[in-house]
Protein backbone atom coordinates (compact mmCIF):
# COMPACT_ATOMS: atom_id res chain seq x y z
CA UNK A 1 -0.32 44.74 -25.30
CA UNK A 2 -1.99 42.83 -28.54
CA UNK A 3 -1.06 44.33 -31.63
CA UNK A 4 -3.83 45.49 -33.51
CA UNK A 5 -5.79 43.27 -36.66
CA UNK A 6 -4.82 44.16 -39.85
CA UNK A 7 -1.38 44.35 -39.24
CA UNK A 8 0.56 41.69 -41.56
CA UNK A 9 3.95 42.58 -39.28
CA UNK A 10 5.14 39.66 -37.74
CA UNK A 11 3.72 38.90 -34.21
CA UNK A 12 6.15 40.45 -31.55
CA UNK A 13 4.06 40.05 -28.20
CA UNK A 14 3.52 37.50 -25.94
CA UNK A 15 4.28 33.98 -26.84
CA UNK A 16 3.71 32.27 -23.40
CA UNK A 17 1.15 32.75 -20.23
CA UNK A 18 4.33 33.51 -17.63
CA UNK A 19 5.47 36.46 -21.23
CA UNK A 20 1.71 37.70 -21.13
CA UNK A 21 0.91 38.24 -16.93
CA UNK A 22 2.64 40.82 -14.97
CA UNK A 23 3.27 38.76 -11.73
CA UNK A 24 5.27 42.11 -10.25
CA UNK A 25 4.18 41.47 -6.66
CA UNK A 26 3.26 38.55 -6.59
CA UNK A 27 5.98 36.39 -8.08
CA UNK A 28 5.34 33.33 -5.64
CA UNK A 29 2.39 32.89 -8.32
CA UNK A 30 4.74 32.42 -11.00
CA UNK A 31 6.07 29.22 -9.52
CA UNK A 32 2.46 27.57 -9.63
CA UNK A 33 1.62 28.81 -12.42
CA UNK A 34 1.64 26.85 -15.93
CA UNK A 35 3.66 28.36 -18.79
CA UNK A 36 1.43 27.18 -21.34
CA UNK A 37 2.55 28.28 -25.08
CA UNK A 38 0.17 30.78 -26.84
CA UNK A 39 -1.00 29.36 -29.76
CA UNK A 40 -0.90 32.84 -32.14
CA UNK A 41 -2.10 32.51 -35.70
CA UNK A 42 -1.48 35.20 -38.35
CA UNK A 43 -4.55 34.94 -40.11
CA UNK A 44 -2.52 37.20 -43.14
CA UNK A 45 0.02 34.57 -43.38
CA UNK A 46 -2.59 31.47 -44.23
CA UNK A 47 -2.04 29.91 -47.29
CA UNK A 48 -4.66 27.92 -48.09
CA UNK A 49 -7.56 28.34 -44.80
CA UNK A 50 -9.81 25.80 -46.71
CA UNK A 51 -7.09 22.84 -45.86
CA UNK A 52 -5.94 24.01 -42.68
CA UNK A 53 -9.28 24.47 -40.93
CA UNK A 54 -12.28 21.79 -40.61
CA UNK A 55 -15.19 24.13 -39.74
CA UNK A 56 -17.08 26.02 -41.92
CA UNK A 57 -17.60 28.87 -39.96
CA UNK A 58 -13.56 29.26 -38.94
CA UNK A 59 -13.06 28.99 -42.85
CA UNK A 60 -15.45 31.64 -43.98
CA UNK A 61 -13.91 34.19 -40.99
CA UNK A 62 -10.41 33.62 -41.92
CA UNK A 63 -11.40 34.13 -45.84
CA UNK A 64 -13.58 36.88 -45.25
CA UNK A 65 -10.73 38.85 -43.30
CA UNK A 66 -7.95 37.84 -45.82
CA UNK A 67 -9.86 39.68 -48.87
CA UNK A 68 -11.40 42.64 -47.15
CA UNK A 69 -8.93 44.75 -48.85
CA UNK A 70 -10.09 43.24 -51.97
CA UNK A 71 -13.71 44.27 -52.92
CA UNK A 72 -14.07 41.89 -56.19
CA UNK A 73 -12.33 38.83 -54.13
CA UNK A 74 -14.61 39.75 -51.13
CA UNK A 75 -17.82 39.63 -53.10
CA UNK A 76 -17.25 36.72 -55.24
CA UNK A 77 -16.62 34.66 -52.17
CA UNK A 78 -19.89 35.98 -50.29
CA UNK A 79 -21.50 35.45 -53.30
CA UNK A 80 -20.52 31.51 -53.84
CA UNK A 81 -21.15 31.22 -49.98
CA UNK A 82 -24.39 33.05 -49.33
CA UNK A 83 -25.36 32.29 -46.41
CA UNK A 84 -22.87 32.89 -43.04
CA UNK A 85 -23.48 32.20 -39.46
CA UNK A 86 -23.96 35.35 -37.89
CA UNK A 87 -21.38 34.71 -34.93
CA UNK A 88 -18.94 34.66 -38.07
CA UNK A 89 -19.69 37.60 -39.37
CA UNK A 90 -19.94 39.44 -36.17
CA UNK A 91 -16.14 37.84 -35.81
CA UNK A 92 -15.22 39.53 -39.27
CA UNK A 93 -16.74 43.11 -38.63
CA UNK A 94 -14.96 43.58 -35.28
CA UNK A 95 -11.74 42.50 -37.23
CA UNK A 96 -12.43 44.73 -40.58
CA UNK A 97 -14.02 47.29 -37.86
CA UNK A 98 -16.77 47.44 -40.18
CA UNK A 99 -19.23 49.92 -38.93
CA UNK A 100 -21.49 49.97 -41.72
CA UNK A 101 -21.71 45.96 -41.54
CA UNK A 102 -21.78 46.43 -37.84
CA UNK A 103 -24.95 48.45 -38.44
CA UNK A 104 -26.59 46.58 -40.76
CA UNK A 105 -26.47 43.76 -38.78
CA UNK A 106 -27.70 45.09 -35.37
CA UNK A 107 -31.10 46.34 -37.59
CA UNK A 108 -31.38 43.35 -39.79
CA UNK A 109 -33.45 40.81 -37.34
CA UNK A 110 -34.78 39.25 -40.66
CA UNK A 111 -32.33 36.36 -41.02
CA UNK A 112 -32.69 32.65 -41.45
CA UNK A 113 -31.75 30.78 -38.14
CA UNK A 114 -29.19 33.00 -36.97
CA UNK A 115 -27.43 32.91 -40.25
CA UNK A 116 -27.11 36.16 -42.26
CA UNK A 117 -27.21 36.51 -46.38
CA UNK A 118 -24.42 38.36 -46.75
CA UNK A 119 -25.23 38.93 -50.45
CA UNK A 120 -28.06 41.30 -49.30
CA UNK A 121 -25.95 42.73 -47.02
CA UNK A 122 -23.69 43.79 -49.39
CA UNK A 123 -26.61 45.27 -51.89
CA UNK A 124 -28.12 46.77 -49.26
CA UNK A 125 -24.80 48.13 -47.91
CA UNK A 126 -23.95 49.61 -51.23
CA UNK A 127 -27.69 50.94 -51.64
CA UNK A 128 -26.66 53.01 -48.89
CA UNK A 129 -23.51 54.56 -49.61
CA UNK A 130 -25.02 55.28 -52.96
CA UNK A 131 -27.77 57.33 -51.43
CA UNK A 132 -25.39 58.73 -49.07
CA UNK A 133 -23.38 59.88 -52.02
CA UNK A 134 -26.44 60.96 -53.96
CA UNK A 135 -28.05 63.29 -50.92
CA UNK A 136 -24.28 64.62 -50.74
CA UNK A 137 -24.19 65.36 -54.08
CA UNK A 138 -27.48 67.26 -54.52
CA UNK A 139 -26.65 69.45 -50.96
CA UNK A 140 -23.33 70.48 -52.52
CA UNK A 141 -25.66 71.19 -55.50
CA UNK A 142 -28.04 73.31 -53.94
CA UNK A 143 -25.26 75.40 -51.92
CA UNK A 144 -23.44 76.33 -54.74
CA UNK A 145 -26.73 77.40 -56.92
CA UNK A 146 -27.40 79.47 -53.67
CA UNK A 147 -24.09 80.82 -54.26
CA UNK A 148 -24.67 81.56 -57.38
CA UNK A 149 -21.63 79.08 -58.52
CA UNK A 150 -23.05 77.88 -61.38
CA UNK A 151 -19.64 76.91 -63.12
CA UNK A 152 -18.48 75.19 -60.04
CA UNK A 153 -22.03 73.15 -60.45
CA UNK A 154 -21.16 71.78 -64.02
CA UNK A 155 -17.45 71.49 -62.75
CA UNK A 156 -18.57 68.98 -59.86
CA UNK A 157 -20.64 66.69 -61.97
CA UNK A 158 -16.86 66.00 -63.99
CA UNK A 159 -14.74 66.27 -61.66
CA UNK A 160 -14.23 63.64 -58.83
CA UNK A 161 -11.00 65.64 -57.25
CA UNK A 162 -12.51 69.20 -57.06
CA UNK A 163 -16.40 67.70 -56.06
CA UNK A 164 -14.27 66.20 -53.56
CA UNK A 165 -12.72 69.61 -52.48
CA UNK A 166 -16.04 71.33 -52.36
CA UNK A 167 -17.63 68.40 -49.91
CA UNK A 168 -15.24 69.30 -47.55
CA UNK A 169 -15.04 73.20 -47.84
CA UNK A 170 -18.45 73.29 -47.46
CA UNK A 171 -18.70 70.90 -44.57
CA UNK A 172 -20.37 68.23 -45.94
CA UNK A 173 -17.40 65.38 -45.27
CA UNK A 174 -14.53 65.75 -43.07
CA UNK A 175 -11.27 65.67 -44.66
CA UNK A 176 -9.29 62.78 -44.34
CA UNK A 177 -6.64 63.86 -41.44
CA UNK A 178 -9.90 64.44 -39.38
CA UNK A 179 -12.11 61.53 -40.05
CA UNK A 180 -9.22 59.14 -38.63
C-alpha cells in the first residue's frame, strides 16, 4: 500500500485515515471513526530542509536521504556535520537500504553517547569495499594463472569492463540481473 522510498513520483496513496483502513465488514466503524488528513511529505521535493525543519536530527535525515545519490554532496555534508544521532542514521539506512551502513553500525558499539561519527563510518566503509575489491582482484588473479591465462592477467589490471566480465564468469560477483 506505501509506495516505496526513493521514488521521486508524486505520492498517489492514501491521503486520509477513512482512504488508508479497509472497513469492508465493518463499516458501522467508519461512522465513529475520525477522518484525520495524512500529513505525507516528499522528502525529494524539499527545497531548503534547513528552513523548514527546527530539529537537528529531522534536518540531518532529510539531507542525508536527499544526497545519497550523490557521493561528493553526501560526504561533504557528513563531513561539516560529524557527529549524528544514531536514531538518525538508523532512519537514513532503512531509507537508502544501506546494508553496509546497516552493518557497520550494528558492530560499531564504540560511539560517543549514542551519537555515531559518520566520518569514520564512511572511511571505514570504504576501507572495506577496497579490500573487498582487492581480495577479488587477487582470486581472479590466481584462477587465471592456474589457467594458465596469463594475457587475460595483464588484460584485467587495464581493463575495468573485461575484469568485470571475468568476476562474474568465474563466479566471483553475481551479475547484475541476479544480484537485484
Amino acid at each position: 500500500m506505501f509506495k516505496r522510498l526513493g521514488n521521486s513520483e508524486p505520492w498517489d496513496g492514501a491521503k486520509t485515515l477513512h482512504e488508508l483502513v479497509d472497513f469492508t465488514g465493518c463499516e458501522e466503524m467508519k461512522g465513529i471513526t475520525g477522518d484525520f488528513k495524512l500529513n505525507i511529505i516528499n522528502i525529494d521535493a524539499i527545497q531548503n530542509g534547513d528552513e523548514l525543519f527546527h530539529n537537528r536530527d529531522v534536518k540531518d535525515v532529510v539531507n542525508l536521504y536527499q544526497k545519497r545519490n550523490d557521493k561528493i554532496a553526501f560526504k561533504e555534508y557528513i563531513d561539516t556535520q560529524k557527529i549524528f544521532d544514531r536514531e538518525s542514521i538508523e532512519v537514513v539506512t532503512e531509507m537508502v537500504t544501506s546494508k553496509e551502513l546497516k552493518e557497520y553500525m550494528q558492530t560499531n558499539k564504540e560511539n560517543k553517547g549514542g551519537n555515531l561519527d559518520m566520518c569514520k563510518a564512511i572511511t571505514d566503509l570504504i576501507e572495506d569495499g577496497r579490500k573487498e575489491g582487492e581480495n577479488t582482484l587477487a582470486n581472479l588473479i590466481v584462477k587465471l594463472s592456474s589457467l594458465g591465462k596469463n594475457d587475460d592477467i595483464v588484460k584485467v589490471s587495464t581493463d575495468e569492463a573485461y575484469r568485470e566480465q571475468l568476476y562474474i564468469q568465474y563466479g566471483f560477483k553475481k551479475a547484475e540481473k541476479e544480484a537485484l
